[in-house]
C-alpha atoms as a PDB file:
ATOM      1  CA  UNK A   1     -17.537  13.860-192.808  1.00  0.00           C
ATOM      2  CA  UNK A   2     -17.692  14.815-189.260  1.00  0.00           C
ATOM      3  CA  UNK A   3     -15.295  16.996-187.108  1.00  0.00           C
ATOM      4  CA  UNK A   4     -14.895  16.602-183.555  1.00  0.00           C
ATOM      5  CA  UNK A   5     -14.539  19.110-180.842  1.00  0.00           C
ATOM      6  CA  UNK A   6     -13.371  19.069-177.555  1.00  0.00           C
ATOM      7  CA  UNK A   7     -13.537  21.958-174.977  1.00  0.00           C
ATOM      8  CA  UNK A   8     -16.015  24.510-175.805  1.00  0.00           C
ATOM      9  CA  UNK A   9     -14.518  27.183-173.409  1.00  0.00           C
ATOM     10  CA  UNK A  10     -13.901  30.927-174.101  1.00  0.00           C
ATOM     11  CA  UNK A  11     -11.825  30.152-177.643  1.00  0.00           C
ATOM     12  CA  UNK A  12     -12.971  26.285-177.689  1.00  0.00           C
ATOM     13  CA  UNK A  13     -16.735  27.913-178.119  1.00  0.00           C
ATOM     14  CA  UNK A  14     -16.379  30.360-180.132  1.00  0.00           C
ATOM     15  CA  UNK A  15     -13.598  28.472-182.844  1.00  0.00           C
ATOM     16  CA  UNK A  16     -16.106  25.604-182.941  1.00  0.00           C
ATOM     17  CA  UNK A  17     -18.773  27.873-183.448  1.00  0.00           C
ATOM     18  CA  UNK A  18     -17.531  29.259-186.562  1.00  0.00           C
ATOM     19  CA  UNK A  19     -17.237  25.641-188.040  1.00  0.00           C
ATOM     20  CA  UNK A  20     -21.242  24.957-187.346  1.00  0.00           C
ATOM     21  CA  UNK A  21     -22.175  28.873-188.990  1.00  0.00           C
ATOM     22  CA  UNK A  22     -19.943  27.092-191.768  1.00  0.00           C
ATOM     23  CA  UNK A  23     -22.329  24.151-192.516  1.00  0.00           C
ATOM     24  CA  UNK A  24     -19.724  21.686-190.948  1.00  0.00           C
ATOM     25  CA  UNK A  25     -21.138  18.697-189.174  1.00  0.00           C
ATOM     26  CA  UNK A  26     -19.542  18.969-185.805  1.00  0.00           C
ATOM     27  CA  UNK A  27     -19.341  16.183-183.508  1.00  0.00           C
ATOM     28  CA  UNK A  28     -18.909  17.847-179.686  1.00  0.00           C
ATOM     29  CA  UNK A  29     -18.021  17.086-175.851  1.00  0.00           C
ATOM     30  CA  UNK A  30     -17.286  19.563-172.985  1.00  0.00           C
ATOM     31  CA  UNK A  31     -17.076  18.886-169.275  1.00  0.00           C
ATOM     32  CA  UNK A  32     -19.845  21.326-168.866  1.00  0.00           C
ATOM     33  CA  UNK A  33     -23.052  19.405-170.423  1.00  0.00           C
ATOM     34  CA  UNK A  34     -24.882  22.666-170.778  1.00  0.00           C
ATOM     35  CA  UNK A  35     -22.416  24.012-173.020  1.00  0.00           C
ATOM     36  CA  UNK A  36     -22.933  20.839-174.873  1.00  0.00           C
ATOM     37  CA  UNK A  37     -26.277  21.117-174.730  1.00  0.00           C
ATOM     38  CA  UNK A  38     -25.962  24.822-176.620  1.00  0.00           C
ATOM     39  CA  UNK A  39     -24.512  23.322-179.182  1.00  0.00           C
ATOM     40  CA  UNK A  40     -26.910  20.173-179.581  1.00  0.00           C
ATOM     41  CA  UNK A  41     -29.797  22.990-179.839  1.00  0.00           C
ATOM     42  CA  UNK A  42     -27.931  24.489-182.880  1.00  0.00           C
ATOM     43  CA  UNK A  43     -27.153  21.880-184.760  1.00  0.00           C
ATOM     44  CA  UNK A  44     -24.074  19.691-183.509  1.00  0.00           C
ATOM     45  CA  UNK A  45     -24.137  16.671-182.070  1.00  0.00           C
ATOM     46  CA  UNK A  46     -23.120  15.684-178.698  1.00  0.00           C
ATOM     47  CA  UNK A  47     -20.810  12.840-177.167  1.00  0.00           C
ATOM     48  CA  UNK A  48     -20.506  11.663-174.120  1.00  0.00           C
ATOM     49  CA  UNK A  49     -16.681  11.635-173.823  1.00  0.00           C
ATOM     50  CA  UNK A  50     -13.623  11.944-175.851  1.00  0.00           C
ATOM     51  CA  UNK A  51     -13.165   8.428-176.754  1.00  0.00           C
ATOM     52  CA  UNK A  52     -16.225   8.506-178.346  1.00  0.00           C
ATOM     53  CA  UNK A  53     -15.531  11.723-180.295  1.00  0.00           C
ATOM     54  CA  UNK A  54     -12.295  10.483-181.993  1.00  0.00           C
ATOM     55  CA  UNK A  55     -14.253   6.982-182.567  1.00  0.00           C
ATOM     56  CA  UNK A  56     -17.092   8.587-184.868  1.00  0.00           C
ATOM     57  CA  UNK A  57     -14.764  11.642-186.092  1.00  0.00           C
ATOM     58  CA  UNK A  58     -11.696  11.409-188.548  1.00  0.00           C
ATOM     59  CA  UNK A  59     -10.314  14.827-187.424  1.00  0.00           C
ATOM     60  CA  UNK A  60     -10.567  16.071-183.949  1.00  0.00           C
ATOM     61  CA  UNK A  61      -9.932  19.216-182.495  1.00  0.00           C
ATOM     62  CA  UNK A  62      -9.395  20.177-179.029  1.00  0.00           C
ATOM     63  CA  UNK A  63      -9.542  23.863-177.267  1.00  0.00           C
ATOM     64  CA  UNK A  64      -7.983  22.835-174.151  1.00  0.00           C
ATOM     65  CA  UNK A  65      -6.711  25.074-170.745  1.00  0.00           C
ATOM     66  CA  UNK A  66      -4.334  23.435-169.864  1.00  0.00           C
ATOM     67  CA  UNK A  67      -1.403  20.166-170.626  1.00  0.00           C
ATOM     68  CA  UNK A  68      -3.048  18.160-167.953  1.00  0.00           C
ATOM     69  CA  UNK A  69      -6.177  18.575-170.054  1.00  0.00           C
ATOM     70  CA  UNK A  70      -4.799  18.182-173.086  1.00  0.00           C
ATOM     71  CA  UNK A  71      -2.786  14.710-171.428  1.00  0.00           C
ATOM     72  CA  UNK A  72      -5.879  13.956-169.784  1.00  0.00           C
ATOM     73  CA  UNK A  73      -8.391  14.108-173.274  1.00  0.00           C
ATOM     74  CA  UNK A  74      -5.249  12.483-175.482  1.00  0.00           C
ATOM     75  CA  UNK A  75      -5.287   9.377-172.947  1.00  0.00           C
ATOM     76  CA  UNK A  76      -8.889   9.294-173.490  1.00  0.00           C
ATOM     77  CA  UNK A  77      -8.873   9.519-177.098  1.00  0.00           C
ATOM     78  CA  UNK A  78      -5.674   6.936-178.119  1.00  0.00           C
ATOM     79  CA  UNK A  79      -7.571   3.602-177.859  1.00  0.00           C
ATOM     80  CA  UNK A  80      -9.642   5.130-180.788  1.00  0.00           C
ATOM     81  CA  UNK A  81      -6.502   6.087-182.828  1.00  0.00           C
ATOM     82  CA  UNK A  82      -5.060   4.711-185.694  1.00  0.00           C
ATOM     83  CA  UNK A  83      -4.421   5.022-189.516  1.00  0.00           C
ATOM     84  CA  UNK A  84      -6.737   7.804-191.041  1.00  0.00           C
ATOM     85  CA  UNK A  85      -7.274   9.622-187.387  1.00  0.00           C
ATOM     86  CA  UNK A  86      -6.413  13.348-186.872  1.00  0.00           C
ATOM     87  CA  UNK A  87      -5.674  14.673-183.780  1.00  0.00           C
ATOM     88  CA  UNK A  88      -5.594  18.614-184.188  1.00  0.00           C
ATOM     89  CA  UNK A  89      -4.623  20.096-180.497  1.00  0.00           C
ATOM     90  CA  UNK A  90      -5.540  24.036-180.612  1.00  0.00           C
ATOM     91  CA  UNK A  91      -4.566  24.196-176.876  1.00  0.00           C
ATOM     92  CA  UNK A  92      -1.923  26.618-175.828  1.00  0.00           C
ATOM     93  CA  UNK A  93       0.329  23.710-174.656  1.00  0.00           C
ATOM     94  CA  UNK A  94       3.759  22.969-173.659  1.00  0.00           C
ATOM     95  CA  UNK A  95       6.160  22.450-176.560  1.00  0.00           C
ATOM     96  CA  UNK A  96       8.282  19.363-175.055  1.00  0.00           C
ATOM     97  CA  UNK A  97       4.722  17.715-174.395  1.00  0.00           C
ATOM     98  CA  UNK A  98       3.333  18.474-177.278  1.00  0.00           C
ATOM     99  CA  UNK A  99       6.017  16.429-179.305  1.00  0.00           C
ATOM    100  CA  UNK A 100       6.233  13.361-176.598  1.00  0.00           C
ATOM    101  CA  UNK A 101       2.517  13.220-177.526  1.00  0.00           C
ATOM    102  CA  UNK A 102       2.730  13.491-180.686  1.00  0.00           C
ATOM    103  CA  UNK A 103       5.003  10.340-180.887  1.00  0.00           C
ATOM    104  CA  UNK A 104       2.231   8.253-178.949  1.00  0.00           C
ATOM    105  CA  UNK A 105      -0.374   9.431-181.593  1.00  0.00           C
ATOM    106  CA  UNK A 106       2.137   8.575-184.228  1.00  0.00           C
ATOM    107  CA  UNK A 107       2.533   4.823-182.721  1.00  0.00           C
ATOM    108  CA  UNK A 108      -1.224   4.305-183.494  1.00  0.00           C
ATOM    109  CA  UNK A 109      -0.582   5.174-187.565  1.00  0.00           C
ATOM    110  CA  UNK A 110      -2.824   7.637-186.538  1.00  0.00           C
ATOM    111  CA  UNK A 111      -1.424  11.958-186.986  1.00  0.00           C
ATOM    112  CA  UNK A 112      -1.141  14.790-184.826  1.00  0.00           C
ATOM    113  CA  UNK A 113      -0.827  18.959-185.908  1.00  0.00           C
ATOM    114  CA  UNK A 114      -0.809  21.403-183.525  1.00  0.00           C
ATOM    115  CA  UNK A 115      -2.288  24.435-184.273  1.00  0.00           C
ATOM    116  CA  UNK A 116      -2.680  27.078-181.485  1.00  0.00           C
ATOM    117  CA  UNK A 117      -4.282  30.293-182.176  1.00  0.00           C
ATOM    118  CA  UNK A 118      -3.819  34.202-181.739  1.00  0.00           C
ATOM    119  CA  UNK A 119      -5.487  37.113-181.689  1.00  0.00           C
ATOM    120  CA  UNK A 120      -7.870  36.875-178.627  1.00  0.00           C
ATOM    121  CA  UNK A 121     -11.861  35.855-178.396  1.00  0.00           C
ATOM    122  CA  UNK A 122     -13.323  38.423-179.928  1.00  0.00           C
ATOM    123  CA  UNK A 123     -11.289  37.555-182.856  1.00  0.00           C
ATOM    124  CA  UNK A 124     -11.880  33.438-182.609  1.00  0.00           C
ATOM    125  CA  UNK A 125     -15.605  34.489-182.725  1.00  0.00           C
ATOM    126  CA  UNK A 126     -15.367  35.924-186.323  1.00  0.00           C
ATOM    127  CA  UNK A 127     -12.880  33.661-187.782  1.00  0.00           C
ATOM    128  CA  UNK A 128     -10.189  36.228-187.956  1.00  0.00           C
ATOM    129  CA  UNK A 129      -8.194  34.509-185.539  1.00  0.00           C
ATOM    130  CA  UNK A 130      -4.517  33.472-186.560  1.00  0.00           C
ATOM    131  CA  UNK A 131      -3.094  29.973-186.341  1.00  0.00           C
ATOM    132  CA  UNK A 132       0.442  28.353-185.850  1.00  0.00           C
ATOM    133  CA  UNK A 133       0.599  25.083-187.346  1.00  0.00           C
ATOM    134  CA  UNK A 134       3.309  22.177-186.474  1.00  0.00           C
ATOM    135  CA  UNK A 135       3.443  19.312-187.819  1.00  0.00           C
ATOM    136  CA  UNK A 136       4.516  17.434-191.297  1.00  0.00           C
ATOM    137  CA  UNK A 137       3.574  19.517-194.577  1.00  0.00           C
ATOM    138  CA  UNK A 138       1.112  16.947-195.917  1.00  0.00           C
ATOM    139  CA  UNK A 139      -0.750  17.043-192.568  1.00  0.00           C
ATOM    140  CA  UNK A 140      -1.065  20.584-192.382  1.00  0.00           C
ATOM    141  CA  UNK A 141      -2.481  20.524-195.912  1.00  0.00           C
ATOM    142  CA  UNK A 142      -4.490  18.363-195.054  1.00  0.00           C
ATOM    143  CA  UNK A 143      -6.282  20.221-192.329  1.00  0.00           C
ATOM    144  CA  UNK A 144      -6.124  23.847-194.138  1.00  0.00           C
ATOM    145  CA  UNK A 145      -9.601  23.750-195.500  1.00  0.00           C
ATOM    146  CA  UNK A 146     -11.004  23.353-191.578  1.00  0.00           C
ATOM    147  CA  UNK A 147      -8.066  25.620-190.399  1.00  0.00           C
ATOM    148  CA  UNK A 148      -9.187  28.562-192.933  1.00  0.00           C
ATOM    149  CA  UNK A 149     -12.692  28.254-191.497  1.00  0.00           C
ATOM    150  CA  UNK A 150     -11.522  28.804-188.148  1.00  0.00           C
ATOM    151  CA  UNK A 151      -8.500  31.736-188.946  1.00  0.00           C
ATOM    152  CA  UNK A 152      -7.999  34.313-191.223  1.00  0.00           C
ATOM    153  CA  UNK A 153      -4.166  34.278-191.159  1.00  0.00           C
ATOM    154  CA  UNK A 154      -2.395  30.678-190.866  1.00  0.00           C
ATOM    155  CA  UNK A 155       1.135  29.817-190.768  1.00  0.00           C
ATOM    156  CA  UNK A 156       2.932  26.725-191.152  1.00  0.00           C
ATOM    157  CA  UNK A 157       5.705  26.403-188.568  1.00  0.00           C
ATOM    158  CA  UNK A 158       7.672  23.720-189.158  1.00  0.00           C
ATOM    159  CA  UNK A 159       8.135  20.381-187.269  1.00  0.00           C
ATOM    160  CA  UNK A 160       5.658  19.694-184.377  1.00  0.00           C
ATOM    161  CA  UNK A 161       6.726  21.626-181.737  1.00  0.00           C
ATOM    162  CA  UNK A 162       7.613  24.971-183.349  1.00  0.00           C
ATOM    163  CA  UNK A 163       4.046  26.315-183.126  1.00  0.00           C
ATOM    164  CA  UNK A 164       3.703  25.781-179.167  1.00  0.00           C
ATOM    165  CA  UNK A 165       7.337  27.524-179.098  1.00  0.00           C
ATOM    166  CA  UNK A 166       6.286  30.311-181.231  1.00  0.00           C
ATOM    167  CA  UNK A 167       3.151  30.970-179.612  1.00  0.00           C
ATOM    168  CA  UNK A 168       3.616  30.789-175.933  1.00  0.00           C
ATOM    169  CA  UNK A 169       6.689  33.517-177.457  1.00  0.00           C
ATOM    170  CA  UNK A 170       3.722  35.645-178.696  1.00  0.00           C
ATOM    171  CA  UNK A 171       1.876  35.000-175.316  1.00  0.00           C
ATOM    172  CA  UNK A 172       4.730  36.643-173.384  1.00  0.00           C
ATOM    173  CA  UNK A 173       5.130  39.295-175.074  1.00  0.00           C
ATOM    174  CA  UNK A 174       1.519  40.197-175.248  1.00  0.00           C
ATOM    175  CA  UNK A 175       2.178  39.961-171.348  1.00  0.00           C
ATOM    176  CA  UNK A 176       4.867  42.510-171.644  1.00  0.00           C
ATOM    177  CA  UNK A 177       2.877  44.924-173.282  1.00  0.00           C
ATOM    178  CA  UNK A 178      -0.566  44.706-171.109  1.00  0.00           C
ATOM    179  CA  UNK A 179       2.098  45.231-167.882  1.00  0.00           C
ATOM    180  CA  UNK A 180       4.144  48.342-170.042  1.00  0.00           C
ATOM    181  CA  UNK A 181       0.642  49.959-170.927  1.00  0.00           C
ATOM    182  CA  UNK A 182      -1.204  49.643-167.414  1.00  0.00           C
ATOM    183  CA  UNK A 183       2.322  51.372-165.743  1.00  0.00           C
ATOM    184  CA  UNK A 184       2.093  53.867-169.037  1.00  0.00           C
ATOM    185  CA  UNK A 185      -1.532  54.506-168.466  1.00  0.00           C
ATOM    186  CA  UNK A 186      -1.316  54.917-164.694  1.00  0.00           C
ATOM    187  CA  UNK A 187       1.764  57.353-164.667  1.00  0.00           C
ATOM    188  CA  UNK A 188      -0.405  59.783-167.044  1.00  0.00           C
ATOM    189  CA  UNK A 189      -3.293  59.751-164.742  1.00  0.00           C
ATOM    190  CA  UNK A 190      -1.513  60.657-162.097  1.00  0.00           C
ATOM    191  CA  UNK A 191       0.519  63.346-163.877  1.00  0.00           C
ATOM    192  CA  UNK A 192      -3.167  64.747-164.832  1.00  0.00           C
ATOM    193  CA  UNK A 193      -3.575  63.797-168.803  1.00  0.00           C
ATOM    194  CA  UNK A 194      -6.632  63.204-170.393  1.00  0.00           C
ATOM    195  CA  UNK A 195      -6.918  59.591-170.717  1.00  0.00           C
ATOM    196  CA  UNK A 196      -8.999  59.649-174.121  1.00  0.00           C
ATOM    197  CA  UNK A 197      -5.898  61.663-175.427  1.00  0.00           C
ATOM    198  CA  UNK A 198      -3.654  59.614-173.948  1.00  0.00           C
ATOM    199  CA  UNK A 199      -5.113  56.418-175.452  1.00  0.00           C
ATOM    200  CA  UNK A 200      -5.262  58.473-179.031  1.00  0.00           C
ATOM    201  CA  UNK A 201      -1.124  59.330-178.774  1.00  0.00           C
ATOM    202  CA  UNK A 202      -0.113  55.832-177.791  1.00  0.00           C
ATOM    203  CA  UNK A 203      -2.701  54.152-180.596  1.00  0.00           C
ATOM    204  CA  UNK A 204      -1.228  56.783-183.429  1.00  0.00           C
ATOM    205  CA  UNK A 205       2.404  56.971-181.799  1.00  0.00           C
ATOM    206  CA  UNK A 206       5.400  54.137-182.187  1.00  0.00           C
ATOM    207  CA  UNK A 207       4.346  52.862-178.760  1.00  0.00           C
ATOM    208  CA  UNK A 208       1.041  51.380-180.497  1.00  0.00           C
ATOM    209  CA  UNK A 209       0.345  47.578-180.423  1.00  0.00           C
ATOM    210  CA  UNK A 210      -2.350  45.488-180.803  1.00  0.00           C
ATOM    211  CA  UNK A 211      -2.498  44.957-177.147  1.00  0.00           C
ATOM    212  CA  UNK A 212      -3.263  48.835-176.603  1.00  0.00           C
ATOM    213  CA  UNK A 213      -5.773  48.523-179.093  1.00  0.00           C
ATOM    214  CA  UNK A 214      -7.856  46.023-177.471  1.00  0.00           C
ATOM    215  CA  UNK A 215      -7.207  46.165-173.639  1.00  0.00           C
ATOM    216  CA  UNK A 216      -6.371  49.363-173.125  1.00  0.00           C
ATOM    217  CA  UNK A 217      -9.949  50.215-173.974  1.00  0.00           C
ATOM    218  CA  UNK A 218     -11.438  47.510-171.863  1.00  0.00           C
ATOM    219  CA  UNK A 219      -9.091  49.007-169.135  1.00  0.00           C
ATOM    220  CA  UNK A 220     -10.234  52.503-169.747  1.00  0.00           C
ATOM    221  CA  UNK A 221     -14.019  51.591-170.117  1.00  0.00           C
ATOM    222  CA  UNK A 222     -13.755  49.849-166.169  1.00  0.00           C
ATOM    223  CA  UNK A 223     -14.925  46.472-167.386  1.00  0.00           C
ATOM    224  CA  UNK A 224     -12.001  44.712-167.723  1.00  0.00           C
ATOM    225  CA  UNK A 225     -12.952  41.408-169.092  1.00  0.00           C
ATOM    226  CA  UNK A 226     -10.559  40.438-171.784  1.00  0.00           C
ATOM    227  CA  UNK A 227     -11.939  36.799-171.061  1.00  0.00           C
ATOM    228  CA  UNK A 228      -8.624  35.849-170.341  1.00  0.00           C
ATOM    229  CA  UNK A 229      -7.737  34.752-167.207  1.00  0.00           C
ATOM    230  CA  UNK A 230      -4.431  35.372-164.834  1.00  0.00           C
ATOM    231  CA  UNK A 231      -3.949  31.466-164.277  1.00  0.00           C
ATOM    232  CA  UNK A 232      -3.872  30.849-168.225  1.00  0.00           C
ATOM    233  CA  UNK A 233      -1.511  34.121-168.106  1.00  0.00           C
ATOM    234  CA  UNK A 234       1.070  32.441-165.537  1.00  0.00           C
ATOM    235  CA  UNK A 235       0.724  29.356-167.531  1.00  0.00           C
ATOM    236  CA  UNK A 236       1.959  30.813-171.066  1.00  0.00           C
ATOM    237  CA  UNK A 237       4.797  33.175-169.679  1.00  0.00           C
ATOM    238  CA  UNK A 238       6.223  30.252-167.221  1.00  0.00           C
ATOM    239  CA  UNK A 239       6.195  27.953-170.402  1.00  0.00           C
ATOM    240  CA  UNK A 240       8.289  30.886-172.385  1.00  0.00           C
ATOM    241  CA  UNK A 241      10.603  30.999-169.298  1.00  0.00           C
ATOM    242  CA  UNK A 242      11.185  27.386-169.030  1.00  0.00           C
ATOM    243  CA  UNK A 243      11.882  27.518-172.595  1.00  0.00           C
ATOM    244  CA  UNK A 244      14.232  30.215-172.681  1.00  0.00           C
ATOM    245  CA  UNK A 245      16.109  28.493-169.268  1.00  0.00           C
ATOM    246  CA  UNK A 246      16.031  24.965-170.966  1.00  0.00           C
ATOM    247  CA  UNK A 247      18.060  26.953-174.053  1.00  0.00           C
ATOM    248  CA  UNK A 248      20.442  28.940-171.880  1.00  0.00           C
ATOM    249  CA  UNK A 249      19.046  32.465-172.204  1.00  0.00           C
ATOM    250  CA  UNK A 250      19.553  34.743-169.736  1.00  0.00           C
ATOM    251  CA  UNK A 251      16.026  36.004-168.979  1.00  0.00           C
ATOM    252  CA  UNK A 252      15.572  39.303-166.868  1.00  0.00           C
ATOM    253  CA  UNK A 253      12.128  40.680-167.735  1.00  0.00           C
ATOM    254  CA  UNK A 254      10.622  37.525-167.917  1.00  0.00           C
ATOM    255  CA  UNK A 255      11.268  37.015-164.188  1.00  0.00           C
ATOM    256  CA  UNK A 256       9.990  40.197-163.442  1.00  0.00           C
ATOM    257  CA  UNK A 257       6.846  39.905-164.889  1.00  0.00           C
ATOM    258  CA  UNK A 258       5.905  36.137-163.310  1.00  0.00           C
ATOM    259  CA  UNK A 259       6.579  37.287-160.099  1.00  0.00           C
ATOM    260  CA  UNK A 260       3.646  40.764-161.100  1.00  0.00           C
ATOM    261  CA  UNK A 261       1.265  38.300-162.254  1.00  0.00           C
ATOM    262  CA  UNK A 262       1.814  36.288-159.281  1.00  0.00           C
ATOM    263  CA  UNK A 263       1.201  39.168-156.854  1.00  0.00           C
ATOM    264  CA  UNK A 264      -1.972  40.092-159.578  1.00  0.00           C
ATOM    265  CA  UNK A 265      -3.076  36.513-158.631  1.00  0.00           C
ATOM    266  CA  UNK A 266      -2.683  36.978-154.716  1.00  0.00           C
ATOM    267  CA  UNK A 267      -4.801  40.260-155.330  1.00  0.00           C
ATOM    268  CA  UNK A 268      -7.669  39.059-157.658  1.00  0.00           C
ATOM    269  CA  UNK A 269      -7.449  35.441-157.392  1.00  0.00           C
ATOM    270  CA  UNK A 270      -5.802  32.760-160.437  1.00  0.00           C
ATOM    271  CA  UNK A 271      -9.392  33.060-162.088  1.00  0.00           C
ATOM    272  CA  UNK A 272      -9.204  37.149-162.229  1.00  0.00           C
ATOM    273  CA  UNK A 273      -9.142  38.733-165.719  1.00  0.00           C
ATOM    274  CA  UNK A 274      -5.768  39.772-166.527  1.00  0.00           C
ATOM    275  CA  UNK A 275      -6.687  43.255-167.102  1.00  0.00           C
ATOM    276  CA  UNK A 276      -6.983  43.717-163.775  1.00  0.00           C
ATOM    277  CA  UNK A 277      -3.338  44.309-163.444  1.00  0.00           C
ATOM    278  CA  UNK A 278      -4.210  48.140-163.335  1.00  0.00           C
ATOM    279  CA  UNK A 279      -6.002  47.925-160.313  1.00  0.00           C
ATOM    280  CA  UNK A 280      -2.868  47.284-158.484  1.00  0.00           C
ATOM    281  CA  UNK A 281      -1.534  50.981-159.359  1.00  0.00           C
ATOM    282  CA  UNK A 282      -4.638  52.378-158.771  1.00  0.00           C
ATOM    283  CA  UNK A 283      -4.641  51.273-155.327  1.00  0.00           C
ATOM    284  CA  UNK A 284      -1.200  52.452-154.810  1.00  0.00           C
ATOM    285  CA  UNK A 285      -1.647  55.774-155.959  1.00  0.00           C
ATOM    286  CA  UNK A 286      -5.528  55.988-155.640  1.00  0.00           C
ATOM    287  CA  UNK A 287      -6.448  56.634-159.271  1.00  0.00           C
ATOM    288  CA  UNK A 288      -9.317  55.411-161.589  1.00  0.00           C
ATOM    289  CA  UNK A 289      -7.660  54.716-164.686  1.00  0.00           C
ATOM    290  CA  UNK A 290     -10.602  54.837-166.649  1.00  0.00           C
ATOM    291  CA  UNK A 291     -12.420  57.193-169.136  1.00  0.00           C
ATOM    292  CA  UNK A 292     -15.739  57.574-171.051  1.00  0.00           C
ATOM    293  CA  UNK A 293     -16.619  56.319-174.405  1.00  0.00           C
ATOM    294  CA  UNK A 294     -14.536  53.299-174.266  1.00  0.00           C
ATOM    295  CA  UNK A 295     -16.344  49.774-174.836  1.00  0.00           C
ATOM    296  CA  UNK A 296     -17.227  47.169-172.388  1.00  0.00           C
ATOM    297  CA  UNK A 297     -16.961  44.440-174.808  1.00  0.00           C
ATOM    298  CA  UNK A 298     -14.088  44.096-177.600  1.00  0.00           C
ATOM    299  CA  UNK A 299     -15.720  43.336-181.255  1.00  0.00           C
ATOM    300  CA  UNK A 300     -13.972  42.128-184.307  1.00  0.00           C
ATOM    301  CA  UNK A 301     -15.035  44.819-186.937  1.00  0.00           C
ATOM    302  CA  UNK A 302     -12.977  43.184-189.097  1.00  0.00           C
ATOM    303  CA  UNK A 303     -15.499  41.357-191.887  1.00  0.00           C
ATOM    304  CA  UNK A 304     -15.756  37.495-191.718  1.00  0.00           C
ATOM    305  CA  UNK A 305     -13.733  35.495-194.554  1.00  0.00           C
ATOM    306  CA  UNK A 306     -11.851  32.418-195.312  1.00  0.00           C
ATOM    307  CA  UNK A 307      -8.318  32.531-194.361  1.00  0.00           C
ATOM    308  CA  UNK A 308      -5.296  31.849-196.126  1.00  0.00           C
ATOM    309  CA  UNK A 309      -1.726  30.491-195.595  1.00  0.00           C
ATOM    310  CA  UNK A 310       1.057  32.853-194.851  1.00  0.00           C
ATOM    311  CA  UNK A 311       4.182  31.990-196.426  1.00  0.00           C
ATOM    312  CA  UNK A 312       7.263  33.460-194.798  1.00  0.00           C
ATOM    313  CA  UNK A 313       9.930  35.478-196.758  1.00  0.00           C
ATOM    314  CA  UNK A 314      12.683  33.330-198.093  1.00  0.00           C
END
């Protein structure tokens, strides 16, 4: 049986990659034709445009940047929907949208599971990403084996909807802790620390994440190419905020940090890697936040395997 792709982007490429190194015939479309044509040359085969993915394909995934993509591929797509169609939308996506779409996909007999991933590209290149899954139990069992190709770690969420909620949560707080790290990183240069050393205390210390453990070295090596971009950052945490304002929370840091990525996108542009964030307190206080040794380019050193389900504790 075939699987169909759409969006080969940064994760879209890489997740879909994984499924062709796993012998699985892979049906694919992109707006970019050469990144279609990559794929063609190793193996897949390519479509012209969504519809006709999700008419040759039972399952479909899509790797989307945006809701107006993901609307715009869905509209595409529904004529070709119906009873024994799978629409699995790994998009980062908003969670009221996600369900009203959901409904539409229902109305055709067809299904739809979200399934949105974490853990950043170098991760979705191995298959050690992890996955959020909404969506009814016997459709996410359904879609486990392809889902344990793409993830090492995969949880079932709940309803549809819960997994967009949960992850655009995770999203935001990654947010939190790249902003926390480039003012922690940028007070100790300027109070004269070694930043090696200062990388090794936070990374062994209780003020270790897995954000410091990735960007913080792409930050100290200069390059700064996380390979994920400001726009898709202001996306995410304004999706968190409207959720937390549609629920009644009282949001303070959130604010905050939307209107620093906003001046990060006056500075560097919507399209500038999020990392870049440091450069606005280097050119405050004229430092270079950087240090030798550190990578250019994050790689997953954890080995490639099929994932598994993650049940919560009950």
């Amino acid at each position: 049986m075939t699987t169909g792709f759409i969006g080969l982007g940064a994760v879209g490429g890489k997740l879909a990659g994984n499924l062709l190194a796993n012998g699985e015939a892979l049906m694919v479309h992109d707006l970019d034709a050469a990144r279609v044509a990559e794929f063609v040359a190793r193996g897949a085969t390519g479509a012209s445009d969504a519809a006709a993915v999700m008419r040759a394909c039972d399952v479909v995934i899509t790797s989307l940047p945006s809701p107006a993509a993901s609307e715009a591929v869905l509209a595409a797509m529904l004529p070709e929907m119906g009873p024994g169609k799978t629409w699995v939308e790994m998009s980062t996506t908003d969670p009221e949208v996600i369900v009203a779409q959901a409904q539409r996909v229902a109305a055709t007999g067809g299904q739809a599971v979200e399934a949105p991933v974490s853990g950043g590209c170098h991760r979705a290149a191995t298959g050690n990403i992890s996955i959020f899954v909404g969506g009814a139990r016997a459709e996410f069992e359904a879609v486990l084996p392809l889902l344990t190709i793409l993830g090492r770690q995969i949880l079932h969420t709940g309803e549809i909807g819960t997994a967009s909620r949960l992850k655009v949560m995770t999203n935001y707080l990654a947010t939190a802790n790249l902003l926390t790290l480039c003012e922690a990183l940028a007070t100790m240069s300027a109070a004269g620390l070694d930043m090696a050393t200062t990388y090794e205390a936070i990374r062994i210390s209780s003020g270790n994440s897995f954000v410091h453990e990735t960007e913080s070295q792409l930050i100290l090596s200069g390059n700064r190419d996380v390979d994920f971009t400001i726009d898709l950052v202001l996306k995410d945490i304004g999706l968190f905020q409207s959720l937390a304002e549609a629920h009644g929370v009282p949001l303070e840091i959130s604010p905050l940090m939307i209107r620093m990525m906003q001046n990060g996108a006056a500075r560097f542009g919507m399209r500038g890697q999020s990392d870049r964030m440091i450069e606005r307190l280097e050119t405050a206080c004229g430092l270079d936040v950087t240090a030798p040794g550190f990578p250019t380019e994050l790689v997953d050193d954890q080995p490639p395997a099929l994932g598994a389900e993650v049940v919560p504790r009950r």
